[in-house]
Protein backbone atom coordinates (compact mmCIF):
# COMPACT_ATOMS: atom_id res chain seq x y z
CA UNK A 1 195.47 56.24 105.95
CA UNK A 2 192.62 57.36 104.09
CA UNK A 3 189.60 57.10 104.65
CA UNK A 4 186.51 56.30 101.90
CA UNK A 5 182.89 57.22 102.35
CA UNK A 6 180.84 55.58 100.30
CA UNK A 7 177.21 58.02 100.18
CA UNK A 8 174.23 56.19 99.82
CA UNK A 9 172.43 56.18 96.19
CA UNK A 10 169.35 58.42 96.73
CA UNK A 11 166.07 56.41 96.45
CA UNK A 12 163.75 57.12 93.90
CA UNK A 13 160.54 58.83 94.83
CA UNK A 14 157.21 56.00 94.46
CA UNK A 15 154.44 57.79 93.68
CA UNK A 16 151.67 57.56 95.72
CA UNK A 17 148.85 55.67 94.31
CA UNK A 18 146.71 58.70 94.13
CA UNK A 19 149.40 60.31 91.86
CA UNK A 20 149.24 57.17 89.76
CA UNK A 21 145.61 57.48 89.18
CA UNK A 22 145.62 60.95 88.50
CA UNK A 23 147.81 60.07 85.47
CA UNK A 24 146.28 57.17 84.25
CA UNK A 25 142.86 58.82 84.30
CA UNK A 26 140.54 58.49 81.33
CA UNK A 27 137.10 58.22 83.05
CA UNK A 28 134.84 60.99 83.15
CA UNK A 29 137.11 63.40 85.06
CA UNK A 30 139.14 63.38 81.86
CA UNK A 31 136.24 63.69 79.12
CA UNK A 32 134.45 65.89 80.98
CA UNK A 33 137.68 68.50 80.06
CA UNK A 34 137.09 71.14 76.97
CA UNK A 35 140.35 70.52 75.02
CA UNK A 36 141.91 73.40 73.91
CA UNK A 37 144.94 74.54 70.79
CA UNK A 38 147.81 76.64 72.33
CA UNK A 39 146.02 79.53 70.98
CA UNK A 40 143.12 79.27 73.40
CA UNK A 41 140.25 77.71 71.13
CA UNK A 42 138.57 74.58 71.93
CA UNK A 43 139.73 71.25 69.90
CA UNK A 44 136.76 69.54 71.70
CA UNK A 45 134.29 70.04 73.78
CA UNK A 46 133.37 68.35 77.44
CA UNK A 47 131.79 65.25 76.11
CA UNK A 48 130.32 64.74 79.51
CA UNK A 49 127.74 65.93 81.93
CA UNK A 50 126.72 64.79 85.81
CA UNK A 51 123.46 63.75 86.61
CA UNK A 52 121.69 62.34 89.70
CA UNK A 53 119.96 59.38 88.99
CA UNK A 54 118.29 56.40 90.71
CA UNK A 55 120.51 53.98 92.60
CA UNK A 56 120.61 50.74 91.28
CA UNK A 57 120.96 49.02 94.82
CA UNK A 58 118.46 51.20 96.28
CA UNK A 59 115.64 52.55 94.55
CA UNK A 60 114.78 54.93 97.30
CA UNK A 61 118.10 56.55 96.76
CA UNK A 62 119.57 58.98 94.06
CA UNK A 63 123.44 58.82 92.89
CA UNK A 64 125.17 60.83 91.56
CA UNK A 65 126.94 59.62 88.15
CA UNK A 66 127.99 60.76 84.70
CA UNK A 67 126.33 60.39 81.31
CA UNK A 68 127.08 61.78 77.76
CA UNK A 69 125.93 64.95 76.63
CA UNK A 70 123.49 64.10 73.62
CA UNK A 71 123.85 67.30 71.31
CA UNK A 72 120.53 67.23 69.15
CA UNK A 73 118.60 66.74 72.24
CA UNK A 74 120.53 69.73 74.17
CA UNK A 75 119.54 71.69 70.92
CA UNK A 76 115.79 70.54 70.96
CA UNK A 77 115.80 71.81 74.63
CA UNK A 78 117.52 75.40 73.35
CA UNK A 79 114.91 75.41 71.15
CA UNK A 80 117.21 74.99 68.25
CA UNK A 81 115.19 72.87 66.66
CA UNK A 82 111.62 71.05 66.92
CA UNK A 83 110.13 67.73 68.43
CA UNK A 84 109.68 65.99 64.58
CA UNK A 85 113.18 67.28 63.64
CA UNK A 86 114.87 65.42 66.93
CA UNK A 87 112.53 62.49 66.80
CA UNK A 88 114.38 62.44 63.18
CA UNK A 89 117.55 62.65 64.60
CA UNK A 90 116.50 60.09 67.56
CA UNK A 91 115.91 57.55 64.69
CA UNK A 92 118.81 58.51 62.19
CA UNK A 93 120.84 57.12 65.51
CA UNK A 94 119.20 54.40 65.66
CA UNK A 95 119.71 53.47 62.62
CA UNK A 96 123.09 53.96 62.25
CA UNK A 97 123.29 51.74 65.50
CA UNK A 98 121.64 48.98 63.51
CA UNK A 99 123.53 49.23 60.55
CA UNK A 100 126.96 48.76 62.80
CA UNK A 101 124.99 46.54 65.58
CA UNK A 102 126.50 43.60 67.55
CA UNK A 103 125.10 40.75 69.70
CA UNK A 104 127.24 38.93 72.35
CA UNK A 105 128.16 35.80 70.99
CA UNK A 106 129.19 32.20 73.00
CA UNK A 107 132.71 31.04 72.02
CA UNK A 108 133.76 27.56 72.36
CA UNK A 109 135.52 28.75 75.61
CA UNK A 110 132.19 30.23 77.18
CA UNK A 111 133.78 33.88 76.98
CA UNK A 112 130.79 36.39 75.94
CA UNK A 113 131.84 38.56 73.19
CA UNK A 114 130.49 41.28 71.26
CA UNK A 115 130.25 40.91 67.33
CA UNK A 116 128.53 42.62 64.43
CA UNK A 117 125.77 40.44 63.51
CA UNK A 118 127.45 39.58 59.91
CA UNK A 119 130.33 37.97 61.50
CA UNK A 120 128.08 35.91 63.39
CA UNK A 121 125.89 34.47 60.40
CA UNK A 122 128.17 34.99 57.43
CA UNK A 123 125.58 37.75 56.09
CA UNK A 124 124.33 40.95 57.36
CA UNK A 125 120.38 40.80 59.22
CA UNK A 126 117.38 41.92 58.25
CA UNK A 127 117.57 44.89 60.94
CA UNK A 128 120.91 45.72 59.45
CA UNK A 129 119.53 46.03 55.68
CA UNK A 130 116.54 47.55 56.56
CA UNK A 131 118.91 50.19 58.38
CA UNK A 132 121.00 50.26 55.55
CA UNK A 133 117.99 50.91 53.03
CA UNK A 134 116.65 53.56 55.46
CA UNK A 135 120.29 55.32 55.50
CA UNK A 136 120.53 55.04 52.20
CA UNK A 137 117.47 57.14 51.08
CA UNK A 138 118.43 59.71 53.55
CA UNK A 139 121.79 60.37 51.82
CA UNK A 140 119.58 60.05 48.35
CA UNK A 141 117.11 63.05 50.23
CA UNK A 142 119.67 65.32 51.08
CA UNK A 143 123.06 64.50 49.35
CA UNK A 144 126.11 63.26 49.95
CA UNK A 145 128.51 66.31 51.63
CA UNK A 146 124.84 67.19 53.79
CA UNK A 147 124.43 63.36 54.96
CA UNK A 148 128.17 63.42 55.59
CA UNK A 149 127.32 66.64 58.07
CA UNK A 150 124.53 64.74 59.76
CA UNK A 151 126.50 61.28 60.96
CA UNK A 152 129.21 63.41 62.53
CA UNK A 153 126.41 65.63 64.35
CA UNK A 154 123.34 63.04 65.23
CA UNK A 155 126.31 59.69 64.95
CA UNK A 156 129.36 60.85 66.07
CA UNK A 157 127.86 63.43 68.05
CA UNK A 158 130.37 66.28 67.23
CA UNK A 159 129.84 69.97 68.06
CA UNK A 160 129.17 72.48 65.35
CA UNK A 161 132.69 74.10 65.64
CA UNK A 162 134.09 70.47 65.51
CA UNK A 163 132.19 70.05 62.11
CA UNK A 164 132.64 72.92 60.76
CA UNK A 165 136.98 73.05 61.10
CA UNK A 166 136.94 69.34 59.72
CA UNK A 167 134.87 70.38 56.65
CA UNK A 168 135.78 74.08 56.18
CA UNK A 169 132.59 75.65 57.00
CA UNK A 170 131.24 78.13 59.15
CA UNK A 171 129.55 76.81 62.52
CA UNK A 172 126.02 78.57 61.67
CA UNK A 173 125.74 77.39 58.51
CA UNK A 174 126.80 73.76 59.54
CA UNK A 175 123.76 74.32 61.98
CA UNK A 176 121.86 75.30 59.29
CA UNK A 177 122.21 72.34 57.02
CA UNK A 178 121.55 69.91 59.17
CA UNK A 179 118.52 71.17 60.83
CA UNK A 180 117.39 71.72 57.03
CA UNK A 181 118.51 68.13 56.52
CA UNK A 182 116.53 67.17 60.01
CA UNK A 183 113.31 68.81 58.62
CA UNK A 184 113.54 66.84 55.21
CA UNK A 185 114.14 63.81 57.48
CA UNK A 186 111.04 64.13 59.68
CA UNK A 187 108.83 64.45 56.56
CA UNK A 188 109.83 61.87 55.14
CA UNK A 189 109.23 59.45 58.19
CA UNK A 190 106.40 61.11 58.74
CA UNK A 191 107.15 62.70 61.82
CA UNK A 192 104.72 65.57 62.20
C-alpha cells in the first residue's frame, strides 16, 4: 500500500500595505526625485521643494509641506536676473494662465467641475482675449523659436538643460535668450 502526500500549495506573499504605497507613490516623495538616463545625466530635475508654512487649523502653528520649485523666481534670487525681468516673467504666467483658464461650473447633477471658460459660454472671455492679445505681441517682440523658449521656461517651468536637449541648444545660451527675451518683456510692460 502506498501511501500519497499531497504538499500544500505555498501561499502567495500579500504585501504589506506600506509596500503597496511605496509603489503606487506619485506624491511629492516621487517628484521631488532628479530623474536620471542610464548614463548618469539628469532627464529632469526635482520639481519639488519642502517648506514650513502656516497651519491651516492652527495659525499659531507651522507645518511642514511641499510646494513647487518656481524656476524664474529661484533665478531672480541667484541673481540671475532682475526684479522688472521676473515681474515680466510673473505676468507672462499669468497670462498664459488666462489664456488656458477654467471656472468650476454646476452640472445638472450638482457635481462642480472645472472648464475652460469657452466651453462654458460658447466663446472665449474677455480675460482670455486680452491674454491672448498680450501673448501675442510678445511672440511679435521677440519671435517665434525665442517665445517658444520662454513658455517652456516661465509656463512649463522647465530647467535650462531640459530646454536646451529638446531644442538642440546649449544651456547658457538658452539662459541667455530668454533673459534677453525677459528684458524686452519688462520694457514693454513697463516694468522698470
Amino acid at each position: 500500500m502506498t501511501v500519497v502526500v499531497h504538499k500544500r500549495p505555498r501561499r502567495r506573499k500579500v504585501p504589506t500595505l506600506a509596500e503597496l504605497q511605496a509603489e503606487i507613490d506619485i506624491g511629492p516623495a516621487i517628484q521631488n526625485k532628479a530623474i536620471k538616463a542610464p548614463d548618469g545625466t539628469v532627464v529632469r530635475e526635482a520639481r519639488l521643494e519642502m517648506a514650513e508654512r502656516e497651519c491651516p487649523d492652527d495659525p499659531q502653528q507651522t507645518t511642514k509641506g511641499a510646494r513647487v520649485r518656481v524656476l524664474y523666481r529661484e533665478w531672480h534670487a541667484n541673481g540671475g536676473i532682475t526684479l522688472a525681468q521676473r515681474d515680466a516673467a510673473e505676468r507672462y504666467a499669468a497670462m498664459c494662465e488666462a489664456l488656458h483658464g477654467s471656472s468650476t461650473v454646476h452640472t445638472r447633477y450638482e457635481e462642480h467641475i472645472r472648464a475652460p471658460q469657452s466651453m462654458q459660454t460658447g466663446h472665449p472671455g474677455f480675460n482670455q482675449v486680452q491674454a491672448a492679445a498680450g501673448l501675442r505681441a510678445v511672440h511679435k517682440l521677440v519671435g517665434p523659436k525665442v517665445d517658444g523658449l520662454l513658455r517652456f521656461y516661465v509656463r512649463d517651468n522647465e530647467s535650462f538643460a531640459e530646454i536646451g536637449k529638446r531644442m538642440g541648444l546649449l544651456p547658457r545660451d538658452v539662459s541667455a535668450a530668454v533673459r534677453d527675451a525677459l528684458a524686452q518683456c519688462a520694457k514693454l510692460w513697463r516694468m522698470g
